[in-house]
C-alpha atoms as a PDB file:
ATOM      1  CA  UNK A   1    -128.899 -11.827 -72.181  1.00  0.00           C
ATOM      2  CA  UNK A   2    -126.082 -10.600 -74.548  1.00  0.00           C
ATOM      3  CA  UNK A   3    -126.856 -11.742 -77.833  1.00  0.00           C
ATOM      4  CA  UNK A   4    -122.877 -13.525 -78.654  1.00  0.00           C
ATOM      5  CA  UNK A   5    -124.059 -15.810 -75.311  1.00  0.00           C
ATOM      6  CA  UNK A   6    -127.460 -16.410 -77.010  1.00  0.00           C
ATOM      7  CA  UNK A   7    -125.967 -17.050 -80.526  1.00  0.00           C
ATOM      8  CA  UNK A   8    -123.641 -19.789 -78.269  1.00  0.00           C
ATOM      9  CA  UNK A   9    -126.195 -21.039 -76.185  1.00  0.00           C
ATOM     10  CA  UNK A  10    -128.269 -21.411 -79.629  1.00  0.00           C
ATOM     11  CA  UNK A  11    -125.592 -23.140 -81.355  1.00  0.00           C
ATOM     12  CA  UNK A  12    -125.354 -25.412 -78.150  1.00  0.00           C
ATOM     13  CA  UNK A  13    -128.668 -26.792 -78.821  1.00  0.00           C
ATOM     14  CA  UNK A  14    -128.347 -27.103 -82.831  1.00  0.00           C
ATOM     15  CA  UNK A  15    -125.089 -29.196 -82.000  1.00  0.00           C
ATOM     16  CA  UNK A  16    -126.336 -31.419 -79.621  1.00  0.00           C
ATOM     17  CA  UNK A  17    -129.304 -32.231 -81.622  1.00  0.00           C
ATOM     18  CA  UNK A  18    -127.356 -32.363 -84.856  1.00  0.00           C
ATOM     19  CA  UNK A  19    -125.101 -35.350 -82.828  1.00  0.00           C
ATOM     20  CA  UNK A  20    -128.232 -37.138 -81.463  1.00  0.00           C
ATOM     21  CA  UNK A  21    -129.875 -37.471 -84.556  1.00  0.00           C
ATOM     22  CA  UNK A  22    -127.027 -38.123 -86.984  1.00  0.00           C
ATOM     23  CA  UNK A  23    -125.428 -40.590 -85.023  1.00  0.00           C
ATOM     24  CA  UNK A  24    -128.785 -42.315 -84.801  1.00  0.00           C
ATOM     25  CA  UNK A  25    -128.443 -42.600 -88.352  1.00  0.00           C
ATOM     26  CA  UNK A  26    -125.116 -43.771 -88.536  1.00  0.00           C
ATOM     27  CA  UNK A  27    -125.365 -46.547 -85.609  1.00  0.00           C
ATOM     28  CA  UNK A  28    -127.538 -49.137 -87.746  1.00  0.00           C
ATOM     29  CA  UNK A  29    -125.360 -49.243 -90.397  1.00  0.00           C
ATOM     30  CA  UNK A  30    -122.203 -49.676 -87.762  1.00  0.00           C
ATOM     31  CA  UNK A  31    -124.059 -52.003 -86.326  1.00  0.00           C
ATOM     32  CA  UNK A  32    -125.108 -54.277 -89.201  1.00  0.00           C
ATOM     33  CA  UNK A  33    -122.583 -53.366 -91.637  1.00  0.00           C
ATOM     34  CA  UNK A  34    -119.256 -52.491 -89.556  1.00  0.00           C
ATOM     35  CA  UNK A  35    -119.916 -55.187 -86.473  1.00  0.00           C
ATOM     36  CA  UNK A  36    -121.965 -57.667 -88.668  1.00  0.00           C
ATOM     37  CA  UNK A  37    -124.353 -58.188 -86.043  1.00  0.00           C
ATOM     38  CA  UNK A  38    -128.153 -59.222 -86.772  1.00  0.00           C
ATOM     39  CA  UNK A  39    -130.466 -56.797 -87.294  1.00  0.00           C
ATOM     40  CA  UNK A  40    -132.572 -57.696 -84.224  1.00  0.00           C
ATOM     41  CA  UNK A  41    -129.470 -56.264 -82.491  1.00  0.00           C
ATOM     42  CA  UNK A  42    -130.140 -52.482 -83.861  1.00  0.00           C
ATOM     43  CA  UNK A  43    -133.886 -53.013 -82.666  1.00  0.00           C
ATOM     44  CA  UNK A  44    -132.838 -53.914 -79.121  1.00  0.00           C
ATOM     45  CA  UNK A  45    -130.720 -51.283 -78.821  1.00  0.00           C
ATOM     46  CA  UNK A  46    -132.559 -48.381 -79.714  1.00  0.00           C
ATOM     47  CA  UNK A  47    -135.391 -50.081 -77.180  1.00  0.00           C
ATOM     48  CA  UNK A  48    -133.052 -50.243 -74.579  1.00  0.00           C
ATOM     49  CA  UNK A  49    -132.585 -46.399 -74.720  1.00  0.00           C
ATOM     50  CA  UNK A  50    -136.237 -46.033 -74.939  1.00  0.00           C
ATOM     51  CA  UNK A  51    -136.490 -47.289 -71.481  1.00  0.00           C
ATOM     52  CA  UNK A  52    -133.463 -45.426 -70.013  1.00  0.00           C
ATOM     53  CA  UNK A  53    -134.598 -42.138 -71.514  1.00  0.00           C
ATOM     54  CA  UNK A  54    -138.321 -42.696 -69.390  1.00  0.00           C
ATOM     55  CA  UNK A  55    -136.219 -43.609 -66.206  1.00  0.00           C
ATOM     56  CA  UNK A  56    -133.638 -40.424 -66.588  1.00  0.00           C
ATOM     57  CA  UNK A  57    -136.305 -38.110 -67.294  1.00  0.00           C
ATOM     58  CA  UNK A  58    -138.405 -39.513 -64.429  1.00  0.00           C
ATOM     59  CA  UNK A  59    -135.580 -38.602 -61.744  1.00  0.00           C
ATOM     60  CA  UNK A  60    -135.373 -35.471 -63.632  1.00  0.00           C
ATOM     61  CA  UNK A  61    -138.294 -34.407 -62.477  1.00  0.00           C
ATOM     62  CA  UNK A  62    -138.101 -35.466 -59.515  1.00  0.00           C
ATOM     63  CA  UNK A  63    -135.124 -33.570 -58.937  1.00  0.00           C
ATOM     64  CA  UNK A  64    -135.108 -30.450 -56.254  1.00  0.00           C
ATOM     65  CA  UNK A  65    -135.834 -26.620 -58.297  1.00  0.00           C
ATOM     66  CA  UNK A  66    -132.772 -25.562 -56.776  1.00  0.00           C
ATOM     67  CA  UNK A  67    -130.393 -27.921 -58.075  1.00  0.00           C
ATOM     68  CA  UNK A  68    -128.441 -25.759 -60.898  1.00  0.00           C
ATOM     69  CA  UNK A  69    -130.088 -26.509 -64.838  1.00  0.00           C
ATOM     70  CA  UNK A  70    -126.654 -25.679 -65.724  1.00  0.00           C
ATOM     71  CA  UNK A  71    -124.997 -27.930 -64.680  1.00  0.00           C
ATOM     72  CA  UNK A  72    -127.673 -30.758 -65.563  1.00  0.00           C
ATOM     73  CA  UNK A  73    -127.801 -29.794 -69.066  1.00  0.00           C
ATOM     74  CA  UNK A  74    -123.663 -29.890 -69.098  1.00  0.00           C
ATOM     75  CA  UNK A  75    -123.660 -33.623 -67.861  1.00  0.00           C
ATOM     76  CA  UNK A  76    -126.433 -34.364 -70.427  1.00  0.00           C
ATOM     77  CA  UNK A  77    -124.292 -32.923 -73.352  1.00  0.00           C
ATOM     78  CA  UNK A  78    -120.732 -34.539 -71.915  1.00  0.00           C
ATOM     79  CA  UNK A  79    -122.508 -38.156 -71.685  1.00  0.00           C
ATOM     80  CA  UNK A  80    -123.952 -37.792 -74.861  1.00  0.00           C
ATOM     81  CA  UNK A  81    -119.920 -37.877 -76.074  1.00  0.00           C
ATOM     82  CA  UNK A  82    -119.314 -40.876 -73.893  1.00  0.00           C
ATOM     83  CA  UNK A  83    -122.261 -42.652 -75.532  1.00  0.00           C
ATOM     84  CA  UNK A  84    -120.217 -42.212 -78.996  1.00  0.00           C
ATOM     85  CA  UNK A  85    -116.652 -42.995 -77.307  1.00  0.00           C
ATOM     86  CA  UNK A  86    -118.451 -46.332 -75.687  1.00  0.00           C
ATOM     87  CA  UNK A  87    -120.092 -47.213 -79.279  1.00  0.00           C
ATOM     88  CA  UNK A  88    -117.262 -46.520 -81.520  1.00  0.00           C
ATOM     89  CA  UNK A  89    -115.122 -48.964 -79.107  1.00  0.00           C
ATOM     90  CA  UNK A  90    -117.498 -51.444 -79.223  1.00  0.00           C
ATOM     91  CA  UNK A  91    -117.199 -54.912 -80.638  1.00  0.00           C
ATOM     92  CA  UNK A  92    -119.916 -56.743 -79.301  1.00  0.00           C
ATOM     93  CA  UNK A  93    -123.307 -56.545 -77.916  1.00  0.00           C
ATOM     94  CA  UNK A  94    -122.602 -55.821 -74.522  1.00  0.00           C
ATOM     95  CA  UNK A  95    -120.658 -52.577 -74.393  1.00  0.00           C
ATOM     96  CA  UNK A  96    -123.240 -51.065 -77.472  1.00  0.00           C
ATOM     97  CA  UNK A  97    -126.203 -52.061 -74.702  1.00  0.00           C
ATOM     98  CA  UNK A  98    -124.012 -49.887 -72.046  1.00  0.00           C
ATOM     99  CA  UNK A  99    -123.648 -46.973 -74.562  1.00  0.00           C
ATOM    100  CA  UNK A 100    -126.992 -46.245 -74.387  1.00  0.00           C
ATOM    101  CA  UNK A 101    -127.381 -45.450 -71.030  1.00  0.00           C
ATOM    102  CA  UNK A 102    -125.274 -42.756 -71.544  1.00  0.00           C
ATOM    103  CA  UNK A 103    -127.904 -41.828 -74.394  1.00  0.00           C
ATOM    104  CA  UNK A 104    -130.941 -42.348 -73.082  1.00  0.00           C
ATOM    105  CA  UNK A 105    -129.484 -39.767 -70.250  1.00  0.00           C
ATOM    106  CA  UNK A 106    -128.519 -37.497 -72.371  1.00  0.00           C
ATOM    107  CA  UNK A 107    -131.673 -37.095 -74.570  1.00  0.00           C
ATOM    108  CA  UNK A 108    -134.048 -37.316 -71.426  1.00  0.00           C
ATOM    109  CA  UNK A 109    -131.794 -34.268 -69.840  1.00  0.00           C
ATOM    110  CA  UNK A 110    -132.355 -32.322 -72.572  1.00  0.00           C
ATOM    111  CA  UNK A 111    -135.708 -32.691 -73.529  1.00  0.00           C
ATOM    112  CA  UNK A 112    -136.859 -32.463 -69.469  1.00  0.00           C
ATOM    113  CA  UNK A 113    -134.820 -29.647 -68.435  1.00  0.00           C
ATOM    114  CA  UNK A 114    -133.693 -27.837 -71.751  1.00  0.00           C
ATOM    115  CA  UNK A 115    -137.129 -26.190 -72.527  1.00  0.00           C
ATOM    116  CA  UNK A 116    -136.955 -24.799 -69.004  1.00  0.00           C
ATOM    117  CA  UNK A 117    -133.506 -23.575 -69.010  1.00  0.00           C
ATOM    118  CA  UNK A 118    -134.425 -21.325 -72.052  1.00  0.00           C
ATOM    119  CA  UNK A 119    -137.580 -20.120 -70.086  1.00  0.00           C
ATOM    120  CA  UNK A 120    -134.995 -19.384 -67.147  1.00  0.00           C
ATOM    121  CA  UNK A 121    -132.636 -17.802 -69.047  1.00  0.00           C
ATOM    122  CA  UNK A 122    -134.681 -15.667 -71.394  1.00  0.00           C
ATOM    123  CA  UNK A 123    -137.165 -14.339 -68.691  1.00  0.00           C
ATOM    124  CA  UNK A 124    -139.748 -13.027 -69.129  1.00  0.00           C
ATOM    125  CA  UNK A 125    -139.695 -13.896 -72.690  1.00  0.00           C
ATOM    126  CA  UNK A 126    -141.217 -17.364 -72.379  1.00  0.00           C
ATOM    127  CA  UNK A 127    -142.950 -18.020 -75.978  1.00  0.00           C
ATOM    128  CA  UNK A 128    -139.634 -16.697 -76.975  1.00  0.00           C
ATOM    129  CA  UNK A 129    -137.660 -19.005 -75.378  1.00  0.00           C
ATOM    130  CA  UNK A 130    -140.058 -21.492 -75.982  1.00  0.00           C
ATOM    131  CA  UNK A 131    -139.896 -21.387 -79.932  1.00  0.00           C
ATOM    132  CA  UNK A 132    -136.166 -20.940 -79.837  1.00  0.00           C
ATOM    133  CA  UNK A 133    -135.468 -24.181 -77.925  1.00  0.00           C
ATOM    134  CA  UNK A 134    -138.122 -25.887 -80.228  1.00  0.00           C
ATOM    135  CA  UNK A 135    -136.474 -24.492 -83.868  1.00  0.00           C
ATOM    136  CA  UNK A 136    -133.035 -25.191 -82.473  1.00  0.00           C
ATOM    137  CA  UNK A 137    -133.951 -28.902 -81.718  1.00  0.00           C
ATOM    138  CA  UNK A 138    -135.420 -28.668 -85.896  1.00  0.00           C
ATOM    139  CA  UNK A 139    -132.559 -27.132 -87.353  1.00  0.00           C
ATOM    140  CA  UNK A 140    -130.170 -30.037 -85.965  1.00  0.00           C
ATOM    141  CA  UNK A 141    -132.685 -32.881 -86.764  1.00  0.00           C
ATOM    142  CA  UNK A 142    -132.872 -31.045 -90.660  1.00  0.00           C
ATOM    143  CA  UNK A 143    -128.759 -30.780 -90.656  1.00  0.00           C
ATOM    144  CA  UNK A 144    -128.226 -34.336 -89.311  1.00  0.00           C
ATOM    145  CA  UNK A 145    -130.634 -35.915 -92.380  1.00  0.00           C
ATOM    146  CA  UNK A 146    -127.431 -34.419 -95.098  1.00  0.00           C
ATOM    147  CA  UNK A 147    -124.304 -33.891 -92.681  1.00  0.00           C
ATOM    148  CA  UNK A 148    -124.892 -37.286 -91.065  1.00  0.00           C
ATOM    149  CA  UNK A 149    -124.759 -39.099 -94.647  1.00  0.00           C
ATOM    150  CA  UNK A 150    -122.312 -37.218 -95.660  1.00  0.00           C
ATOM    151  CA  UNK A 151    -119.721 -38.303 -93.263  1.00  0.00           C
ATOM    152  CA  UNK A 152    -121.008 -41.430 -93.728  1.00  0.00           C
ATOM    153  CA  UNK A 153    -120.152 -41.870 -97.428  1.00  0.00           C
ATOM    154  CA  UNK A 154    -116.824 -40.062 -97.014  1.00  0.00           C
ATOM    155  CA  UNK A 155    -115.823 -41.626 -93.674  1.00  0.00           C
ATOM    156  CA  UNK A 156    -116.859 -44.989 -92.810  1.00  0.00           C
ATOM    157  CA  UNK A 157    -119.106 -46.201 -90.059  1.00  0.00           C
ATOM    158  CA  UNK A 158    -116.643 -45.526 -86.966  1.00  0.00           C
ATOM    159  CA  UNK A 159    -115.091 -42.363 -88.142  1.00  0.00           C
ATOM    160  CA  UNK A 160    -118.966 -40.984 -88.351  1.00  0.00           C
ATOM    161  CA  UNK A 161    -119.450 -41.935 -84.707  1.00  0.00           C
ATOM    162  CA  UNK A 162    -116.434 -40.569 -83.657  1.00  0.00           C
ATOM    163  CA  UNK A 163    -117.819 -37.180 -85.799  1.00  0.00           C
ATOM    164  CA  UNK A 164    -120.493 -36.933 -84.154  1.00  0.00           C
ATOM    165  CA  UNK A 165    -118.591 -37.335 -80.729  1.00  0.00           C
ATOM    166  CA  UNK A 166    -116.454 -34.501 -81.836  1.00  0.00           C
ATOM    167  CA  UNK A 167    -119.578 -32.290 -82.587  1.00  0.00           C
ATOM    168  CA  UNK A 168    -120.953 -33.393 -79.061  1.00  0.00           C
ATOM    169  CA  UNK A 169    -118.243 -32.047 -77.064  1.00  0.00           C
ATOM    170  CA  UNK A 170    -117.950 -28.922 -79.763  1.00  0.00           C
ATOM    171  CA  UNK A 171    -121.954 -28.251 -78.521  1.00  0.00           C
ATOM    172  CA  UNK A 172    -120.430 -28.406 -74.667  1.00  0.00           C
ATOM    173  CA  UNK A 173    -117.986 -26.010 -75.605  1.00  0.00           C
ATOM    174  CA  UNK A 174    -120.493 -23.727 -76.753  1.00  0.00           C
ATOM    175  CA  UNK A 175    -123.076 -24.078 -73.846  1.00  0.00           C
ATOM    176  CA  UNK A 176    -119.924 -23.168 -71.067  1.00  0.00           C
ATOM    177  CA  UNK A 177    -119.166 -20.397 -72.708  1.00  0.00           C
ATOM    178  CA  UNK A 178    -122.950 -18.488 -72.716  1.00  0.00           C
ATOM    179  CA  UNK A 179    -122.499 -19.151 -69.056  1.00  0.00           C
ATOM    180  CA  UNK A 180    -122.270 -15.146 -67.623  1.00  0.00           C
ATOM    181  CA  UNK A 181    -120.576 -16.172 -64.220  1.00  0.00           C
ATOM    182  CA  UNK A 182    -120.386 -12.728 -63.267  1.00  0.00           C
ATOM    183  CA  UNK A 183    -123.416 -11.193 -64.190  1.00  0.00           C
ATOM    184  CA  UNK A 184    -125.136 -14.272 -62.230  1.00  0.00           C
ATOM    185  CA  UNK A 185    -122.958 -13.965 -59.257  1.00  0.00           C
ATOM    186  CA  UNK A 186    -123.880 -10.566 -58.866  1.00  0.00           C
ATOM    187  CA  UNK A 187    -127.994 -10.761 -59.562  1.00  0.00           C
ATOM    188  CA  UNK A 188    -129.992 -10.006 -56.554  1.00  0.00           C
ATOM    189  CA  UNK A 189    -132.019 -12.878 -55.032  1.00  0.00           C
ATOM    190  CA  UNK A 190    -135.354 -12.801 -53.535  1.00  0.00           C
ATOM    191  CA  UNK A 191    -135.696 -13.413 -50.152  1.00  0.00           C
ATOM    192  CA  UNK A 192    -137.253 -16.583 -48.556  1.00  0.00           C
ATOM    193  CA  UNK A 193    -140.647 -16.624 -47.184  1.00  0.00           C
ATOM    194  CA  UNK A 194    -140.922 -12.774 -46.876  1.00  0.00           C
ATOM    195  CA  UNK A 195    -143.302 -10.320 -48.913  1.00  0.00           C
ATOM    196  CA  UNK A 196    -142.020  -7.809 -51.550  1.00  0.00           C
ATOM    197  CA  UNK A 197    -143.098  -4.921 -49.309  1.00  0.00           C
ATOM    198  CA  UNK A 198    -141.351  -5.788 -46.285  1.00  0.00           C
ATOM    199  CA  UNK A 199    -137.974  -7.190 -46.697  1.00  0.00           C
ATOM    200  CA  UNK A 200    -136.105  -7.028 -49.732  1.00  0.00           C
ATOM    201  CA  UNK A 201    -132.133  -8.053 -50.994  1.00  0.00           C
ATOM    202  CA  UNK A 202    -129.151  -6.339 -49.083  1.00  0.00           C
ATOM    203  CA  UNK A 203    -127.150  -5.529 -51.277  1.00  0.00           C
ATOM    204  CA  UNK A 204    -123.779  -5.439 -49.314  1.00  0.00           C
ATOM    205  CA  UNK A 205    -124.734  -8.732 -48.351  1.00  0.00           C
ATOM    206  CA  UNK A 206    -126.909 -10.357 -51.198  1.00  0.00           C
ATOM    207  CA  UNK A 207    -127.297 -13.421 -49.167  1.00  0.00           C
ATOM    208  CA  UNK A 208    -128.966 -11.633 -46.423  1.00  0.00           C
ATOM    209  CA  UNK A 209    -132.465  -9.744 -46.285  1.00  0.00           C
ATOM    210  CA  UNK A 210    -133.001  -6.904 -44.383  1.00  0.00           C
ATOM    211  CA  UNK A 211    -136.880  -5.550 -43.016  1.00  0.00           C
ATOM    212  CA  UNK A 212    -137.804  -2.399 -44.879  1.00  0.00           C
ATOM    213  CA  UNK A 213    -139.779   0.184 -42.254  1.00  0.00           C
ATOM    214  CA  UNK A 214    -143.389   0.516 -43.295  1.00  0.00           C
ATOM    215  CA  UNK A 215    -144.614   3.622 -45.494  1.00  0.00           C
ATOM    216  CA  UNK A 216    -146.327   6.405 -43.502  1.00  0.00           C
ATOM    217  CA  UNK A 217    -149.345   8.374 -44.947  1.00  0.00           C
ATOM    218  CA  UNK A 218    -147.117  10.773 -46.606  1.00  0.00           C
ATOM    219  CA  UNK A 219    -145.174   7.733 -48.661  1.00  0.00           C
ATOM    220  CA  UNK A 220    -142.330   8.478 -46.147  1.00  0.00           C
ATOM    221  CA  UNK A 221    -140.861   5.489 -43.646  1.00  0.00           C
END
């Protein structure tokens, strides 16, 4: 993998987490502070995504191999920017309790299927992609603890939200554009339910498989 798509894909991850956890800091005080609700309210809520992130990362699972990660992990990062739209409109109970389904999607995506999107991508470097996912996920929880306070104290409750929103679809950005369309369009694939030694990738026609002739004694067909 080119190592300005890594550096993007990287940032991706740092970004997404960076949103997740600072706007986790920044709801309870919009919620108690800006809205004036109770505090039972914040309690419920973060509960509520609790139980949609179990749910979301149980269909995740069950989802087919072949459906793209890709695209998974882009819908994960795009509803994590509709779960700060839906909370920064909010002014009541009810559309904060919708925001986090977006949320609880969001986080389940990318804690079910981000791990093995590195692994994918990285191949054969697994521990590598591994520990990359794993720091990545660190280095935004570390930068949301200051950045998320920050914009806080300087912003206002709302204005945070709508930050982190920002930085949500910024981390989007960044994850489309480590996509390599060509280089993927172009990669051979294996063939279905055929051995290595007999059939392998056309590559006129990468969609096809053609049978290779058996080796004689001499190593010749």
């Amino acid at each position: 993998m080119p190592r300005v798509r890594l550096v993007l894909l990287t940032a991706s991850t740092v970004l997404f987490f960076l949103a997740v956890f600072a706007g986790g800091l920044a709801l309870p005080l919009y919620v108690t502070r800006g809205l004036g609700l109770p505090d039972e309210v914040v309690g419920t809520l973060f509960a509520s995504c609790a139980v949609v992130e179990i749910l979301a990362a149980l269909a995740v699972v069950a989802l087919p191999s072949r459906l793209s990660g890709r695209g998974l992990l882009a819908g994960g990062i795009l509803a994590l920017a509709v779960h700060f739209a839906l909370t920064a409109a909010a002014d009541g109970v009810v559309l904060l309790l919708i925001a986090q389904v977006p949320r609880g999607v969001a986080i389940a995506v990318l804690a079910a299927a981000g791990v093995r999107f590195f692994q994918e991508t990285l191949a054969p470097s697994t521990g590598f992609a591994t520990t990359l996912f794993s720091a990545s996920a660190d280095g935004g929880f570390l930068l949301s603890g200051v950045l998320g306070g920050i914009a806080v104290d300087a912003w206002g409750y709302r204005p945070a939200l709508l930050g982190c929103g920002v930085v949500a679809v910024l981390a989007l950005g960044a994850f489309l554009g480590s996509h390599d369309e060509r280089r993927l369009r172009h990669q051979p694939r294996p063939c279905p339910r055929a051995t290595h030694r007999r059939r392998r990738v056309d590559r006129q026609h990468p969609d096809r498989c053609r049978r290779v002739p058996p080796r004689g004694p001499t190593g010749r067909p």
